[in-house]
N, C-alpha and C. Protein backbone atom coordinates (compact mmCIF):
# COMPACT_ATOMS: atom_id res chain seq x y z
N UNK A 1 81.29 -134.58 -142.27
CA UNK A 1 80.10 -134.25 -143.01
C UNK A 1 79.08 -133.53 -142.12
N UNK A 2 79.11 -134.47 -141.26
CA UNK A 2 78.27 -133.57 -140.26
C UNK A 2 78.48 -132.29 -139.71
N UNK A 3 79.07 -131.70 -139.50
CA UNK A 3 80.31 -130.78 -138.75
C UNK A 3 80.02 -129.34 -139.85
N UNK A 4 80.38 -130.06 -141.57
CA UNK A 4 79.40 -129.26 -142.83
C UNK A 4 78.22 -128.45 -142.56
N UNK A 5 77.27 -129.84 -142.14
CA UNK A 5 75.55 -129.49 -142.63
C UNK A 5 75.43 -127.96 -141.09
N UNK A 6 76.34 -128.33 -140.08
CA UNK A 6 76.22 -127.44 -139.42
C UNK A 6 76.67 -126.36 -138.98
N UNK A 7 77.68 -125.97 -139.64
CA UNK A 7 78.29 -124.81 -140.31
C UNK A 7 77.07 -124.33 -141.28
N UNK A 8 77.16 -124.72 -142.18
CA UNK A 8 75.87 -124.48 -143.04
C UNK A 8 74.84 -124.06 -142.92
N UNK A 9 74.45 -125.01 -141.80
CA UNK A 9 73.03 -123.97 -141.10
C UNK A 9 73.00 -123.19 -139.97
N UNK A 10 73.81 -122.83 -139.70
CA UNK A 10 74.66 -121.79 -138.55
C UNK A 10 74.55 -120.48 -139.52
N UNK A 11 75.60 -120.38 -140.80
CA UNK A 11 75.48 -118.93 -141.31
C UNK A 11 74.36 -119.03 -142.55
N UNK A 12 73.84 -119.80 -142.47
CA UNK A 12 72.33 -119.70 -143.47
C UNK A 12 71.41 -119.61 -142.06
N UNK A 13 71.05 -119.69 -141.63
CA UNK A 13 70.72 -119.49 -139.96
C UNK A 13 70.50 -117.71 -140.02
N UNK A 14 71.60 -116.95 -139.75
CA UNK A 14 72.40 -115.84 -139.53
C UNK A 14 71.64 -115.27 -140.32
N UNK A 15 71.62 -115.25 -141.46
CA UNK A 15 71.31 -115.00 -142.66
C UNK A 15 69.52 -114.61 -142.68
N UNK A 16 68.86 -115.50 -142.17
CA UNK A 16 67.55 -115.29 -142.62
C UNK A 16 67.32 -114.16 -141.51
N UNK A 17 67.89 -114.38 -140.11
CA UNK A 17 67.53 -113.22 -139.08
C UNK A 17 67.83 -112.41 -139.65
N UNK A 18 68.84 -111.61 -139.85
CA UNK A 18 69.58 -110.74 -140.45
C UNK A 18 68.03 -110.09 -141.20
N UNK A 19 67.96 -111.09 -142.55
CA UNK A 19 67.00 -110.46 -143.51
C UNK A 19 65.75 -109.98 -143.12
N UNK A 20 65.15 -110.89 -142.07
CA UNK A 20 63.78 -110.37 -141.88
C UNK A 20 63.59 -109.36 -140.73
N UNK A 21 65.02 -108.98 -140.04
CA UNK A 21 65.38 -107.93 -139.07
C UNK A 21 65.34 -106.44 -140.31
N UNK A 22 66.46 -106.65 -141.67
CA UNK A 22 66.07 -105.89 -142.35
C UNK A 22 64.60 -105.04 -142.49
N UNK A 23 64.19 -106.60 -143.16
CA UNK A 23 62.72 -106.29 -143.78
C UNK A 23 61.78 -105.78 -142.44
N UNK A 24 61.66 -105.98 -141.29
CA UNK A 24 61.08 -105.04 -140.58
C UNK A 24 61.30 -103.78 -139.88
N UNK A 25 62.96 -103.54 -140.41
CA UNK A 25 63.13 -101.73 -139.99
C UNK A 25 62.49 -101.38 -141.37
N UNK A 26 62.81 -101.82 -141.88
CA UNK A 26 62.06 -100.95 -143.50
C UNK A 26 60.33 -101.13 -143.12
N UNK A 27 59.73 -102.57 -142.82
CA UNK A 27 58.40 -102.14 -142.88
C UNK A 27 57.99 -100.69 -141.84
N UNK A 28 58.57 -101.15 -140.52
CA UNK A 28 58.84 -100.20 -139.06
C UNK A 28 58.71 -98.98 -139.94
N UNK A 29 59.93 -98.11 -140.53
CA UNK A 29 60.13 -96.99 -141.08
C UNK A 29 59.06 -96.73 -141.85
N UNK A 30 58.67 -97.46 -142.98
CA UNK A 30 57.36 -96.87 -143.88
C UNK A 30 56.09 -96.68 -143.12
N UNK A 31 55.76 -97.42 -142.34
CA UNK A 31 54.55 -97.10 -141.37
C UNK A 31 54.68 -96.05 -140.61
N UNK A 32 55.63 -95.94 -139.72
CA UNK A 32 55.94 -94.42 -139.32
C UNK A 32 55.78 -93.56 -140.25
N UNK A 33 56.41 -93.08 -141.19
CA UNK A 33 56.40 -92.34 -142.22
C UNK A 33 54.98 -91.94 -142.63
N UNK A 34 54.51 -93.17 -143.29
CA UNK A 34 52.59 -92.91 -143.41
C UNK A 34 52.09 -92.08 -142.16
N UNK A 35 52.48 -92.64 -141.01
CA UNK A 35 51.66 -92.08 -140.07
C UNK A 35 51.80 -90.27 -139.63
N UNK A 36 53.12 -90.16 -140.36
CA UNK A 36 53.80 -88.25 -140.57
C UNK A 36 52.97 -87.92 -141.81
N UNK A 37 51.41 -87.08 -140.89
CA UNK A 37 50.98 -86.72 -141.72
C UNK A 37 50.11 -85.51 -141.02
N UNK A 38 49.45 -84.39 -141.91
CA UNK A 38 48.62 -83.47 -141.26
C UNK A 38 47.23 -84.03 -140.44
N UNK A 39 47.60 -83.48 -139.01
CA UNK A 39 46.41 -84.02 -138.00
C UNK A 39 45.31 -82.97 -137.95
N UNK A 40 44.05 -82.70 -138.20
CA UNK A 40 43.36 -81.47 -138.43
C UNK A 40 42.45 -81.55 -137.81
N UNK A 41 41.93 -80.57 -136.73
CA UNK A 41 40.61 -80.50 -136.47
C UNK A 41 39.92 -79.07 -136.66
N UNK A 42 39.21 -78.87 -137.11
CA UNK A 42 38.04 -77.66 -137.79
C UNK A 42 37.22 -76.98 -137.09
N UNK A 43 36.65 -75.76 -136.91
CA UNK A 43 35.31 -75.63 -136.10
C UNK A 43 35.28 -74.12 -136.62
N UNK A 44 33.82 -73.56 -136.67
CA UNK A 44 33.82 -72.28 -136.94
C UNK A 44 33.14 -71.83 -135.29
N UNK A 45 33.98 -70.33 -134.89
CA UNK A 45 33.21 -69.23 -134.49
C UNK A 45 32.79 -68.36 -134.95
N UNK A 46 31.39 -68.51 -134.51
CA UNK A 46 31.06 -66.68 -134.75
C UNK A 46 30.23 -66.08 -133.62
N UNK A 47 30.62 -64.24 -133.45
CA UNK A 47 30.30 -63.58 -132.14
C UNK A 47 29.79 -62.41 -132.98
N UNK A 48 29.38 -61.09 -132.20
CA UNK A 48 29.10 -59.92 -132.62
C UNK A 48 29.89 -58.91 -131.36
N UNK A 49 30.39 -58.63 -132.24
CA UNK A 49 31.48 -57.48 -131.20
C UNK A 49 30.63 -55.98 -131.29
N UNK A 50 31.40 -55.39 -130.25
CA UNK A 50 31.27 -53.72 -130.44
C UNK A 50 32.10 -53.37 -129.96
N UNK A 51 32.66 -52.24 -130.50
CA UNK A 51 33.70 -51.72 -130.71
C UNK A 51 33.04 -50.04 -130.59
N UNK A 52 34.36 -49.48 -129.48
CA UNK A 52 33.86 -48.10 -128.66
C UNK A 52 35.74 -47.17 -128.54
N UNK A 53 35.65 -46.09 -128.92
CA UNK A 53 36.98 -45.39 -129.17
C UNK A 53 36.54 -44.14 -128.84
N UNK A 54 37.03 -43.30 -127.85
CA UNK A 54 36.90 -42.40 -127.51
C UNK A 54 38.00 -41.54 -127.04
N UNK A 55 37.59 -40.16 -127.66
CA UNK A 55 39.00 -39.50 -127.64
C UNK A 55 38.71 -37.91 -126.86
N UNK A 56 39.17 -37.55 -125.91
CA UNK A 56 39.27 -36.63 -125.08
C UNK A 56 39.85 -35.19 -125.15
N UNK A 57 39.39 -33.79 -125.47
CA UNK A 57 39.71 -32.80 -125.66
C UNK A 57 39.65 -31.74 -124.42
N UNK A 58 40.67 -31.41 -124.11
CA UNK A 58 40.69 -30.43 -123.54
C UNK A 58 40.54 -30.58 -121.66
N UNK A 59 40.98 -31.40 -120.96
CA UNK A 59 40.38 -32.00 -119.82
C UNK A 59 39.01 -32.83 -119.78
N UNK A 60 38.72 -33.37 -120.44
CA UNK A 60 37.11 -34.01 -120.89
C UNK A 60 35.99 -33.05 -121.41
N UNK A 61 36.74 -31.48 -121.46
CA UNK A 61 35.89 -30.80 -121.57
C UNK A 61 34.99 -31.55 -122.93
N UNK A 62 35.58 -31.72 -123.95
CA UNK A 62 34.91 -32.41 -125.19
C UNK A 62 35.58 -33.82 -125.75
N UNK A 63 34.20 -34.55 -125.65
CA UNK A 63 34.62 -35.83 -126.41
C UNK A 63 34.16 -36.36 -127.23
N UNK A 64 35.07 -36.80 -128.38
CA UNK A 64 34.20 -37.69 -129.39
C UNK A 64 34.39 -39.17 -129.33
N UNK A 65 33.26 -39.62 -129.79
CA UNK A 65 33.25 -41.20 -129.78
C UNK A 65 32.99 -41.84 -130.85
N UNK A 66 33.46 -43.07 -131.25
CA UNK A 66 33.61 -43.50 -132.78
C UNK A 66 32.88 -45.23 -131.96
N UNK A 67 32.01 -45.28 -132.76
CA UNK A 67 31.35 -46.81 -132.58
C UNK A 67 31.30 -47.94 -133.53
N UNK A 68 31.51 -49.30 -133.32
CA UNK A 68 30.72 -50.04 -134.65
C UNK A 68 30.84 -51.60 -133.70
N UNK A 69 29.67 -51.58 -134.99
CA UNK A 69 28.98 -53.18 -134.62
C UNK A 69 28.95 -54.03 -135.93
N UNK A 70 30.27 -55.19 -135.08
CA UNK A 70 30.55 -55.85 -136.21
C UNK A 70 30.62 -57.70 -135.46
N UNK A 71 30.49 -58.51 -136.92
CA UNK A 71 30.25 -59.85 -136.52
C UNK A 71 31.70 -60.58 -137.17
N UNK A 72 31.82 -61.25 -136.73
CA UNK A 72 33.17 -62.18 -136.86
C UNK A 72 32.78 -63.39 -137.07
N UNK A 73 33.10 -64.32 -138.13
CA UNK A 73 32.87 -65.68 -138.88
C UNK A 73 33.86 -66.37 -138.96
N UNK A 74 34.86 -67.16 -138.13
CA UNK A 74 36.01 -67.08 -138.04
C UNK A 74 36.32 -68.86 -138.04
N UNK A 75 37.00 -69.12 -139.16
CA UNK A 75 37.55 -70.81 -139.44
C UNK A 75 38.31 -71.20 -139.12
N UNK A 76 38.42 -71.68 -138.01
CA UNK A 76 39.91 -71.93 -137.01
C UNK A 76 40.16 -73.55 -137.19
N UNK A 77 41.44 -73.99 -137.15
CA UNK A 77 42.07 -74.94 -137.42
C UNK A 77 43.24 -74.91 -136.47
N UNK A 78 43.17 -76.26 -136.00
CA UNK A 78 44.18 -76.72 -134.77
C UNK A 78 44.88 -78.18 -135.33
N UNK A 79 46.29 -78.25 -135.87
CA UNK A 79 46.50 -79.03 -136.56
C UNK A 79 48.28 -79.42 -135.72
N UNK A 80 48.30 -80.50 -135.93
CA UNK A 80 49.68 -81.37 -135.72
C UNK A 80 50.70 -81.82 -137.16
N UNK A 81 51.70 -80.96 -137.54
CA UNK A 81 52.27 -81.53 -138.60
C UNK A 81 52.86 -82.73 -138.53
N UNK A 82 53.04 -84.07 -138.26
CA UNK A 82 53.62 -85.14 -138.05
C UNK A 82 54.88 -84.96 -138.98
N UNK A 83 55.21 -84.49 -139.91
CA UNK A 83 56.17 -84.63 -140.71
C UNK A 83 57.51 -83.77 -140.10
N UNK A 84 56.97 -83.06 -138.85
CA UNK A 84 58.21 -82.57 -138.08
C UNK A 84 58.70 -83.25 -137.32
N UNK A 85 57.76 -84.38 -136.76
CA UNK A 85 58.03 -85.13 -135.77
C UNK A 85 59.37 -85.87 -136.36
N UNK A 86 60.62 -85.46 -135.11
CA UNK A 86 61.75 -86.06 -135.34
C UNK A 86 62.08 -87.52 -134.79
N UNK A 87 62.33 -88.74 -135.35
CA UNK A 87 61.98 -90.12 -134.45
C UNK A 87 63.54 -90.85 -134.89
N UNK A 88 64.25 -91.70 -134.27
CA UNK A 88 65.28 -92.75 -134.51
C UNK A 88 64.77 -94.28 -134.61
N UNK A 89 65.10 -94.68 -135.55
CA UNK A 89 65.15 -95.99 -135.58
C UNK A 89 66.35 -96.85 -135.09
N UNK A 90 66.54 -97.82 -133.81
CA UNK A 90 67.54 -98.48 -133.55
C UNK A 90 67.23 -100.31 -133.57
N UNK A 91 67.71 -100.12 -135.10
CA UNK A 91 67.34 -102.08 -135.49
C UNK A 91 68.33 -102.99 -134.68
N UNK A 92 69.12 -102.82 -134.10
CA UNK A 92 69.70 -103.57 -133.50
C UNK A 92 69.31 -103.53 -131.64
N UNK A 93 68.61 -102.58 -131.34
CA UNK A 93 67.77 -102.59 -130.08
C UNK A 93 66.12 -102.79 -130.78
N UNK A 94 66.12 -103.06 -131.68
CA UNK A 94 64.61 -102.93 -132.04
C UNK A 94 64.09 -102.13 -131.44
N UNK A 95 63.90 -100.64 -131.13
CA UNK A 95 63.80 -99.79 -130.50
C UNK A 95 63.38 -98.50 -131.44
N UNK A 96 62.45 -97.90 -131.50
CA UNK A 96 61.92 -96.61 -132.44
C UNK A 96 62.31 -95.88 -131.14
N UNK A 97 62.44 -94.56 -131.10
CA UNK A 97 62.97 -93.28 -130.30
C UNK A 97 61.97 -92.37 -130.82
N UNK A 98 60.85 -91.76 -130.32
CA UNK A 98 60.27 -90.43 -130.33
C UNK A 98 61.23 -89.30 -130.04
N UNK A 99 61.95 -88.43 -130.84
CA UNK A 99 62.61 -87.35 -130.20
C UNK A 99 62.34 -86.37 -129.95
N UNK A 100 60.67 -85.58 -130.96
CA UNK A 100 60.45 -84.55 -130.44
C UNK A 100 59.00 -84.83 -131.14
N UNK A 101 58.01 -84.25 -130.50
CA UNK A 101 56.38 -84.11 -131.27
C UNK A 101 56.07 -82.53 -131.53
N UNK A 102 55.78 -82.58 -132.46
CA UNK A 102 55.83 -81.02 -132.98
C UNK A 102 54.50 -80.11 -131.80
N UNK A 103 53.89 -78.92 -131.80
CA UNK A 103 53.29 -78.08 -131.05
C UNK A 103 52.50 -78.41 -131.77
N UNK A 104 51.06 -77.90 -131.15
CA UNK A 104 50.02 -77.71 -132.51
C UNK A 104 50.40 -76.76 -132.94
N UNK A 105 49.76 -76.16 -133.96
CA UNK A 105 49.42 -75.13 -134.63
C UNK A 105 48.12 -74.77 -135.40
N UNK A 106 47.80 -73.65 -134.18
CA UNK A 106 46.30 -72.98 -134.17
C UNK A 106 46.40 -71.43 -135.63
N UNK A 107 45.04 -72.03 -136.66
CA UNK A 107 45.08 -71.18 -137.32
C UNK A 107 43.64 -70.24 -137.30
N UNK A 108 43.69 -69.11 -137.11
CA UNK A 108 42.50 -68.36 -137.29
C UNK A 108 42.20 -67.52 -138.28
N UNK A 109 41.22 -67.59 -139.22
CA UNK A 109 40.59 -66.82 -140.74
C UNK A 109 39.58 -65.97 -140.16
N UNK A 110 39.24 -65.18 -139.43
CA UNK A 110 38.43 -64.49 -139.06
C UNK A 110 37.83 -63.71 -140.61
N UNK A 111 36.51 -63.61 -140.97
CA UNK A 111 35.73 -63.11 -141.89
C UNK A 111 34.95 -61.85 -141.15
N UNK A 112 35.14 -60.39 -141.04
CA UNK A 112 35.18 -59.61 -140.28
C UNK A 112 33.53 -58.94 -141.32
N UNK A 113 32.25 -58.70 -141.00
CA UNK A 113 31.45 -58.23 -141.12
C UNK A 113 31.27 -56.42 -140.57
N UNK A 114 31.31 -55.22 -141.43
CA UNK A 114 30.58 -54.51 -140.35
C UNK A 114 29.52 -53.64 -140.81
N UNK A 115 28.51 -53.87 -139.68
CA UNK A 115 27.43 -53.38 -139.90
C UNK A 115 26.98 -52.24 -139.71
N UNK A 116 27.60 -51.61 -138.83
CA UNK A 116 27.31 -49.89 -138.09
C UNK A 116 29.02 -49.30 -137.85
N UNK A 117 29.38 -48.48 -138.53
CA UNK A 117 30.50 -47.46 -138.65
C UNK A 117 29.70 -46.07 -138.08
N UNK A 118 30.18 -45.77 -137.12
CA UNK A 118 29.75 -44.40 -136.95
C UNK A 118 31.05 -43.70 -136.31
N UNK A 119 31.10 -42.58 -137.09
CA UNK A 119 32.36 -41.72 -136.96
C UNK A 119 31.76 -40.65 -135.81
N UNK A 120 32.50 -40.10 -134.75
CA UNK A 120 32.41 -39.08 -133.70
C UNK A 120 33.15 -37.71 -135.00
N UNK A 121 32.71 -36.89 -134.19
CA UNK A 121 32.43 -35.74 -134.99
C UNK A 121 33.90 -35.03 -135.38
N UNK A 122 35.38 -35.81 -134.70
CA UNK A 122 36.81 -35.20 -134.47
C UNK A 122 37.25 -36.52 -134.78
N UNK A 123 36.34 -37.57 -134.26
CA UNK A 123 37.23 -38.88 -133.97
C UNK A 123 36.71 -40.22 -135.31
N UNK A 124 37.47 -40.14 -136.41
CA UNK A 124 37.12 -40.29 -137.99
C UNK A 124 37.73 -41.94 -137.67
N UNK A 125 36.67 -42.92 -138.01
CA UNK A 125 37.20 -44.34 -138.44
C UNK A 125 38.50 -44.08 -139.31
N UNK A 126 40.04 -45.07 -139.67
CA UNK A 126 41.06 -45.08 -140.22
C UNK A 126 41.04 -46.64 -140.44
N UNK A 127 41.90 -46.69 -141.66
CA UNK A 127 42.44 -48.11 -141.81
C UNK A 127 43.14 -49.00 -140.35
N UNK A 128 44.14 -47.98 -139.99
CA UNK A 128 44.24 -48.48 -138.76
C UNK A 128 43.41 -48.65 -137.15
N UNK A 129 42.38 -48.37 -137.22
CA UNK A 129 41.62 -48.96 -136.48
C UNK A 129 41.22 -49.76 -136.87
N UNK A 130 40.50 -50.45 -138.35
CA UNK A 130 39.85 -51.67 -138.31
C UNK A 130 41.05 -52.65 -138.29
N UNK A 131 42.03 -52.83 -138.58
CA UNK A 131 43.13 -53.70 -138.34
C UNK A 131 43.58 -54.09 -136.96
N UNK A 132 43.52 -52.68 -135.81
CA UNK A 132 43.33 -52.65 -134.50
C UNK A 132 42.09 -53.75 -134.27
N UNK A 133 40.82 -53.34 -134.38
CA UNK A 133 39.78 -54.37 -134.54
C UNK A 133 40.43 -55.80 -134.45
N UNK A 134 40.42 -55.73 -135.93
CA UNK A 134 40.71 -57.55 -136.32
C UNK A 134 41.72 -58.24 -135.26
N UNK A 135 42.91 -57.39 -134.77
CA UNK A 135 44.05 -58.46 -134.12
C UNK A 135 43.26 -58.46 -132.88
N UNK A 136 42.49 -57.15 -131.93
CA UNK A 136 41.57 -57.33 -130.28
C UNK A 136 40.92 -58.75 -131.05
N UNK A 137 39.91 -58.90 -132.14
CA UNK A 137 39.34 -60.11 -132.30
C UNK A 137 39.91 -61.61 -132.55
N UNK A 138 40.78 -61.10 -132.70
CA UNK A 138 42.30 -62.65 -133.39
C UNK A 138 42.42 -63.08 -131.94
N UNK A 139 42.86 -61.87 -131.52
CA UNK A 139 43.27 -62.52 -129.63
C UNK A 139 42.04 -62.67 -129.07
N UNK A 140 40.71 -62.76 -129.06
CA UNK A 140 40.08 -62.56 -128.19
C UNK A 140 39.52 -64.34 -128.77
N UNK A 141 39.70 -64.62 -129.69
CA UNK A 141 39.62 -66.09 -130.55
C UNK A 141 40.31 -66.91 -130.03
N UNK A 142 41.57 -66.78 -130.07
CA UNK A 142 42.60 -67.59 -129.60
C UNK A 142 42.55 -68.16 -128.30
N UNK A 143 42.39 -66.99 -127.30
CA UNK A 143 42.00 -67.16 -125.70
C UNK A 143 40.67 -68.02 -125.62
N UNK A 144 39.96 -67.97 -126.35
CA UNK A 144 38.53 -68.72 -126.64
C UNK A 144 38.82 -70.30 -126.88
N UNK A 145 39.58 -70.37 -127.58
CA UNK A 145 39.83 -71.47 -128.48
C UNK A 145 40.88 -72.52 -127.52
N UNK A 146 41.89 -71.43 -127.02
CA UNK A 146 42.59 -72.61 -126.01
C UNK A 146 42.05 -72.81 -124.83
N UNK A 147 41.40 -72.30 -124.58
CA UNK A 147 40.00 -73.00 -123.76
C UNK A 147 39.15 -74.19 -124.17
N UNK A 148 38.36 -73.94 -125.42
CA UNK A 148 37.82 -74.98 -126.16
C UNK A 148 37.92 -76.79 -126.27
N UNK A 149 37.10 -77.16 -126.40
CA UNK A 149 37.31 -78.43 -127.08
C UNK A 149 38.11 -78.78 -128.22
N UNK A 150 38.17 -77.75 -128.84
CA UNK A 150 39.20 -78.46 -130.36
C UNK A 150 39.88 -78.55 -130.05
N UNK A 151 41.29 -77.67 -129.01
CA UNK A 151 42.49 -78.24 -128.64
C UNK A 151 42.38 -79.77 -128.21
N UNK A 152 41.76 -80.16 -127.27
CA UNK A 152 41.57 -81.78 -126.88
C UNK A 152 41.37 -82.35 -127.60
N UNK A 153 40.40 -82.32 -129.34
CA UNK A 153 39.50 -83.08 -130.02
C UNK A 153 40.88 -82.92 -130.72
N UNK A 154 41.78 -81.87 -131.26
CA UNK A 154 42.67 -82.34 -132.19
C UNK A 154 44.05 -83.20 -131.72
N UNK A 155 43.83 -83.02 -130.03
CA UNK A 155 45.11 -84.04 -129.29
C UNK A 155 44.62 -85.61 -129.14
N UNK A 156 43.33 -85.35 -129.30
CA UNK A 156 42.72 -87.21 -129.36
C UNK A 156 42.80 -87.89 -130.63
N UNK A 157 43.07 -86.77 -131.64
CA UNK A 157 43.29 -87.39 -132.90
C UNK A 157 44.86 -87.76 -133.09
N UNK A 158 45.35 -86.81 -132.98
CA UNK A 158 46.94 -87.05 -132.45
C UNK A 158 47.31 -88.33 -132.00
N UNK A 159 46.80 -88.36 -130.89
CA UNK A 159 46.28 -90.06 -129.91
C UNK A 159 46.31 -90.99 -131.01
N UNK A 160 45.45 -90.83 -131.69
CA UNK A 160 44.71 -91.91 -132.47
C UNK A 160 45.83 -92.50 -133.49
N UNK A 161 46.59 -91.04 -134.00
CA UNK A 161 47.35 -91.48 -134.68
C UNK A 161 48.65 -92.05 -134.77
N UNK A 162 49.19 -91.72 -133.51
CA UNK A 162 50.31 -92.29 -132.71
C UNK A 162 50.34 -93.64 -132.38
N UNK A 163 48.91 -93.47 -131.91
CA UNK A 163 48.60 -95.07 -130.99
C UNK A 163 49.02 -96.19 -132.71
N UNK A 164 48.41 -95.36 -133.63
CA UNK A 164 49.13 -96.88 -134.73
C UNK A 164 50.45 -97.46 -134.67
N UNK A 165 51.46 -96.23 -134.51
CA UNK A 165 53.21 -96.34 -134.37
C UNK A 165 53.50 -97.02 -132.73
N UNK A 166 52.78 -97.20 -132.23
CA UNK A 166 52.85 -98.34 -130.94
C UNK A 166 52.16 -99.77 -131.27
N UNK A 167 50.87 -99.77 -131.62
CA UNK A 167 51.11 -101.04 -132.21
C UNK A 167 51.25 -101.57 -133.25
N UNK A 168 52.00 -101.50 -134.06
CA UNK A 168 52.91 -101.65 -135.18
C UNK A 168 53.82 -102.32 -134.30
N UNK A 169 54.80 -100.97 -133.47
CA UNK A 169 55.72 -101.61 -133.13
C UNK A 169 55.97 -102.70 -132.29
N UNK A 170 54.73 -102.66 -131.27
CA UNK A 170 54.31 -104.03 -130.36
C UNK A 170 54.36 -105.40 -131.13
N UNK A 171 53.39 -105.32 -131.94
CA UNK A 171 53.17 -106.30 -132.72
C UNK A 171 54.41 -107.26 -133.40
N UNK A 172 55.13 -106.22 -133.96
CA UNK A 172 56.69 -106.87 -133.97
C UNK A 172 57.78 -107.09 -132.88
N UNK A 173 57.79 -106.88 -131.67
CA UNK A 173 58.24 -107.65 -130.62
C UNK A 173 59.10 -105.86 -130.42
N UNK A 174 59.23 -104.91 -131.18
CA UNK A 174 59.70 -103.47 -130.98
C UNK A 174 59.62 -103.08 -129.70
N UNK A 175 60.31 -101.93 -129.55
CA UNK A 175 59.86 -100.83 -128.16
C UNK A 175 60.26 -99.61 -128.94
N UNK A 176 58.98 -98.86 -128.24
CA UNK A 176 58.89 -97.54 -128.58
C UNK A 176 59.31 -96.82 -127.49
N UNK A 177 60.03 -95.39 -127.68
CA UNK A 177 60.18 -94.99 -126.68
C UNK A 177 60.31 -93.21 -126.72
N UNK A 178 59.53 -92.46 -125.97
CA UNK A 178 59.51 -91.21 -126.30
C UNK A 178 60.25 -90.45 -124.43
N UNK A 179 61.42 -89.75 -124.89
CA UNK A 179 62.03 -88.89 -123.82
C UNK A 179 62.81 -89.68 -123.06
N UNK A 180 63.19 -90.81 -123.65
CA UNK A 180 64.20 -91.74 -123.03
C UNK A 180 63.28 -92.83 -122.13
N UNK A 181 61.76 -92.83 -121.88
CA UNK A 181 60.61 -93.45 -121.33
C UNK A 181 60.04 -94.30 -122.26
N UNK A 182 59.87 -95.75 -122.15
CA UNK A 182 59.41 -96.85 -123.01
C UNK A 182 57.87 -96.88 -122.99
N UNK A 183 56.84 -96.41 -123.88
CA UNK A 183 55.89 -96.52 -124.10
C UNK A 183 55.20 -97.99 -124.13
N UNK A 184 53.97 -98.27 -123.26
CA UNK A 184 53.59 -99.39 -123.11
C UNK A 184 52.68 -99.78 -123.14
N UNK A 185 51.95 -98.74 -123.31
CA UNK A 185 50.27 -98.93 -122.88
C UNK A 185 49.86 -97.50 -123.56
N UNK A 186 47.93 -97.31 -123.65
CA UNK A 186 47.58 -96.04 -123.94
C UNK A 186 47.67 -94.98 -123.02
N UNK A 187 47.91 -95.15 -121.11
CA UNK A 187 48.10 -94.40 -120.73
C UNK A 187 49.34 -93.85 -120.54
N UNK A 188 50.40 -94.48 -120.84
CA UNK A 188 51.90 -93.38 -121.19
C UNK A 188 51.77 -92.52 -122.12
N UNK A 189 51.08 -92.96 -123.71
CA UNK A 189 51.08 -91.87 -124.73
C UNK A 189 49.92 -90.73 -124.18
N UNK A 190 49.29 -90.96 -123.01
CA UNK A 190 48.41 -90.04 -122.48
C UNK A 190 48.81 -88.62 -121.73
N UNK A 191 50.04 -89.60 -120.93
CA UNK A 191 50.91 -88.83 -120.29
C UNK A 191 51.68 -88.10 -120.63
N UNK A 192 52.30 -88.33 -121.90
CA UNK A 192 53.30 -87.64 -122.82
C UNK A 192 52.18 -86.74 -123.69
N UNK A 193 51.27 -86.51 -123.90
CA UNK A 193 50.07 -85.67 -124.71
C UNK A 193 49.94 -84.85 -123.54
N UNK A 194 49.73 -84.80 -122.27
CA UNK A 194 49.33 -84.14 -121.02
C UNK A 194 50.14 -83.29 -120.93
């Protein structure tokens, strides 16, 4: 009889680990999941450019020059898609796997103002110069911008949002681990953001 009750509670035993090992890759997985989401940070520039084109006839004998003065209003967005982020779940190491964290991705809307067009007397404004314009100003944004604070302000949000998928997984006795390196603290996910 005895020999029964403990058989019995040996694979009824088995049984409940089993289930609540289940029930926390599934909770594990949905919290990750929530946390694959758009990371956004915002900021507007605006500058006043000038813009100078000059075109050369004859050994310098004659030149015309084409000018304008224009302002740029430009809505840039530095964002983390989490939903690229590729991750493994291993329930039998209780172990989440970071496999890859997506790049940011820097967007620029430049709103191009112009105030002074002046055509040189040979050398005629074209569609393709103000398009010339806009991309010198796209790049001259960009170089601005990865300089900037928003790159950092949108990697601290990043931070912020990661740091939930560590303790989640702490909390349940988990290990996280990104590049084959076991995340443990806030300064590893610092290191891996660096």
């Amino acid at each position: 009889m005895l020999l029964m009750v403990l058989i019995y509670n040996f694979f009824h035993g088995a049984n409940e680990e089993r289930d609540t090992l289940e029930a926390q890759t599934s909770l594990i997985e949905k919290q990750v999941r929530n946390v694959s989401k758009l990371v956004v940070t915002e900021a507007t520039y605006a500058k006043v450019y000038t813009y100078q084109n000059t075109k050369s006839y004859g050994w310098d004998f004659f030149e015309s020059k084409k000018t304008a003065l224009l302002s740029s209003n430009a809505q840039v967005t530095v964002g983390y898609d989490l939903k690229k982020m590729h991750f493994q779940i291993d329930a039998a190491q209780k172990t989440i796997r970071i496999l890859n964290i997506p790049p940011p991705e820097i967007n620029i809307n430049p709103r191009l103002s112009y105030y002074n067009l002046e055509n040189g007397l040979v050398n005629k404004f074209e569609a393709a110069d103000l398009n010339r314009m806009e991309r010198l100003i796209a790049k001259d944004l960009r170089s601005k911008i990865e300089k900037s604070d928003i790159v950092s302000n949108a990697q601290n949000r990043l931070f912020s949002e990661l740091s939930q998928i560590y303790v989640l997984t702490s909390s349940f006795g988990w290990t996280l681990e990104y590049d084959g390196s076991p995340l443990t603290s806030d300064d590893d996910w610092k290191a891996v953001l660096d």
